[in-house]
Protein backbone atom coordinates (compact mmCIF):
# COMPACT_ATOMS: atom_id res chain seq x y z
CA UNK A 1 5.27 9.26 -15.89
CA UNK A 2 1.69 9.64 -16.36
CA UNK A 3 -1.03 9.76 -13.50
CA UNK A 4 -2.62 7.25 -14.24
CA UNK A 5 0.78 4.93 -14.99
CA UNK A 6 1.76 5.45 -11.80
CA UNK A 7 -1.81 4.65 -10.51
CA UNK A 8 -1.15 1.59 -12.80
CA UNK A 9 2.16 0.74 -10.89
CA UNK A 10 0.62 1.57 -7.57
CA UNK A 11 -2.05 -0.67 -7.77
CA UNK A 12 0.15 -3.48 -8.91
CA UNK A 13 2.25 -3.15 -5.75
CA UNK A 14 -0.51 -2.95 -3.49
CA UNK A 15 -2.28 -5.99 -5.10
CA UNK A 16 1.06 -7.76 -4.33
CA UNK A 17 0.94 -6.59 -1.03
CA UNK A 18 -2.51 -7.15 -0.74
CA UNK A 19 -1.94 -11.32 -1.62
CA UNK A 20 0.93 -11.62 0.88
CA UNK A 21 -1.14 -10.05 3.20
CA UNK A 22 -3.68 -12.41 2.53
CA UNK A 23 -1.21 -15.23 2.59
CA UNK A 24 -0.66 -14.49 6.02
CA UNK A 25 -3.73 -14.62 7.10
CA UNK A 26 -4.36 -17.74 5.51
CA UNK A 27 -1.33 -19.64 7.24
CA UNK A 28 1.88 -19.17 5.31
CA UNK A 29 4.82 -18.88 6.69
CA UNK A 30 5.96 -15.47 6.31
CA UNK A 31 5.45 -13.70 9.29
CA UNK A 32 10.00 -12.92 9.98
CA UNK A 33 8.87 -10.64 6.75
CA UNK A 34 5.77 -8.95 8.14
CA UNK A 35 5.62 -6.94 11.89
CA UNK A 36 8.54 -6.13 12.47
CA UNK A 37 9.52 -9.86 12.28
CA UNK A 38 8.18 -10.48 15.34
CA UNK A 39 6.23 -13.74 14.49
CA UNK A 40 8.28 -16.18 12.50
CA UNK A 41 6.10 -18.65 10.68
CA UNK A 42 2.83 -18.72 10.79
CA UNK A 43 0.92 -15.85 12.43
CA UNK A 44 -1.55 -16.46 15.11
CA UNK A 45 -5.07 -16.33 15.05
CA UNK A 46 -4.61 -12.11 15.97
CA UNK A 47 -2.45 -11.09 13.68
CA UNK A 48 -4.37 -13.43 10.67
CA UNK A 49 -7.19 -11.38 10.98
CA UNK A 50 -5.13 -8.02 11.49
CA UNK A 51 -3.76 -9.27 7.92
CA UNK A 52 -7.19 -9.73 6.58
CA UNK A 53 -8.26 -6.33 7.58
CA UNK A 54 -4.59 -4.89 6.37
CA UNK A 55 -5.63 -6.32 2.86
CA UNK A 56 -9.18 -4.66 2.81
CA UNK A 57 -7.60 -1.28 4.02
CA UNK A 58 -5.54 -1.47 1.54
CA UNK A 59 -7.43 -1.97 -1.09
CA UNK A 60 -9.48 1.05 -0.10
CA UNK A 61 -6.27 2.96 -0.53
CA UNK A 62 -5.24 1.73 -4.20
CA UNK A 63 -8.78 2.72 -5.12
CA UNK A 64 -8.18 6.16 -3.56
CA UNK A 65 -5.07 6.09 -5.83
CA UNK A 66 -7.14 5.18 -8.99
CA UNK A 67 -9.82 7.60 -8.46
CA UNK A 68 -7.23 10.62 -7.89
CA UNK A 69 -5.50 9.61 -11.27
CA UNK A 70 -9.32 9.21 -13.12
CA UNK A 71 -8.86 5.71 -13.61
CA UNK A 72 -12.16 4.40 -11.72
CA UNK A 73 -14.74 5.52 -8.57
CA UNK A 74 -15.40 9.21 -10.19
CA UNK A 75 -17.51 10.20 -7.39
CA UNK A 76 -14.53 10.15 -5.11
CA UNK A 77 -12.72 12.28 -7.03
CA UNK A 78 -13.30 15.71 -4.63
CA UNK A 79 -12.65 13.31 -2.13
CA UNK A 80 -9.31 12.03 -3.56
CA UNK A 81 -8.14 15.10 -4.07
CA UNK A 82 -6.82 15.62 -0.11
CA UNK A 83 -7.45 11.84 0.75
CA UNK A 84 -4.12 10.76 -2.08
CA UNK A 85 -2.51 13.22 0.56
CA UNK A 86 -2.92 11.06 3.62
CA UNK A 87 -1.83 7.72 1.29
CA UNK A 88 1.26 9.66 0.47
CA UNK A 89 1.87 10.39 4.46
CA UNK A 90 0.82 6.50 5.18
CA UNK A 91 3.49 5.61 2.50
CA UNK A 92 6.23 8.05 3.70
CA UNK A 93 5.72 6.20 6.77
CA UNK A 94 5.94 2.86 5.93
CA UNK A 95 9.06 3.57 3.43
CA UNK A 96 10.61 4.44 7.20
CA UNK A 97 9.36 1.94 9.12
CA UNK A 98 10.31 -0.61 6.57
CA UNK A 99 13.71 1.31 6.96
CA UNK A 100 14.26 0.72 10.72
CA UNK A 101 12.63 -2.84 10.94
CA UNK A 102 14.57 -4.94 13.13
CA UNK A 103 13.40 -7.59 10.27
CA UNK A 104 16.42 -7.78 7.53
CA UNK A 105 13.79 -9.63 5.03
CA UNK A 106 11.25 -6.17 5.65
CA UNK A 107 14.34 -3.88 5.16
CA UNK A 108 15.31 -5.93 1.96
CA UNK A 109 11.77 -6.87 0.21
CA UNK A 110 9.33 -3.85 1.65
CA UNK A 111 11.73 -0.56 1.94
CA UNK A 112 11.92 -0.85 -1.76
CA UNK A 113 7.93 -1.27 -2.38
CA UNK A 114 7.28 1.11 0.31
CA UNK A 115 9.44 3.69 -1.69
CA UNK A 116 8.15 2.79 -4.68
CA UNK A 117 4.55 2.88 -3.54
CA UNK A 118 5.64 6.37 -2.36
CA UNK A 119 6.77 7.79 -6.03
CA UNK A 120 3.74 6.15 -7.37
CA UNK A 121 0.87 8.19 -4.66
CA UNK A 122 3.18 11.32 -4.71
CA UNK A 123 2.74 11.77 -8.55
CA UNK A 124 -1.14 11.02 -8.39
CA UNK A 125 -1.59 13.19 -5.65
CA UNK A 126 0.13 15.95 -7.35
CA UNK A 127 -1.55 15.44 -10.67
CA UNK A 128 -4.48 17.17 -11.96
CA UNK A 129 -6.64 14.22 -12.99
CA UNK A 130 -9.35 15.62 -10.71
CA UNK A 131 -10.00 18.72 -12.83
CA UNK A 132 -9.77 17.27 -15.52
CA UNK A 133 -13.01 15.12 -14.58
């Protein structure tokens, strides 16, 4: 798989997970699939604007993603080349958080995206795009 594929497929995820983020914030439903299930429903005010500033944080990250595999932003390109590090830690993370969730709809719908957004950063960060640039 290509850098920038996987950039491709990482930024699909995240845009995903950027909408249900947003979703939450906005009032649906969701929340026995978000934080550890703890808020089923709707969130409250909080956590809607912790979703809202979840979204823009990751966003942020996908373009870190792009920029490392020379799709866009090539003035962070030094700067992606250790910062696609920390999204691969932040993704190894959440692939085992979204492992140990007391939340079965987390364990079933996120641990899978997690992992996948975990491939995805892991071959960008250990591509080359950077030097090519």
């Amino acid at each position: 798989m290509s850098p920038r594929f996987a950039a491709g497929v990482f930024a699909a995820l995240i845009a995903a997970v950027i909408a249900f983020q947003l979703s939450l914030a906005l009032g649906a439903p969701w929340g026995a699939y978000a934080m550890g299930g703890a808020f089923f429903g709707a969130f409250p005010p909080a956590m809607r604007v912790a979703a809202v500033l979840q979204a823009a944080f990751l966003a942020a990250v996908a373009l870190v993603v792009l920029s490392r595999a020379g799709v866009t932003l090539p003035g962070w390109r030094r700067a992606s080349r250790w910062l696609a590090w920390v999204v691969v830690a932040l993704t190894a993370v959440a692939v085992v958080l979204n492992l140990i969730t007391p939340s079965a709809g987390e364990r079933l719908v996120w641990a899978p995206v997690c992992a996948a957004l975990f491939a995805t950063a892991l071959r960008v960060a250990l591509s080359a795009a950077d030097e090519r640039g």
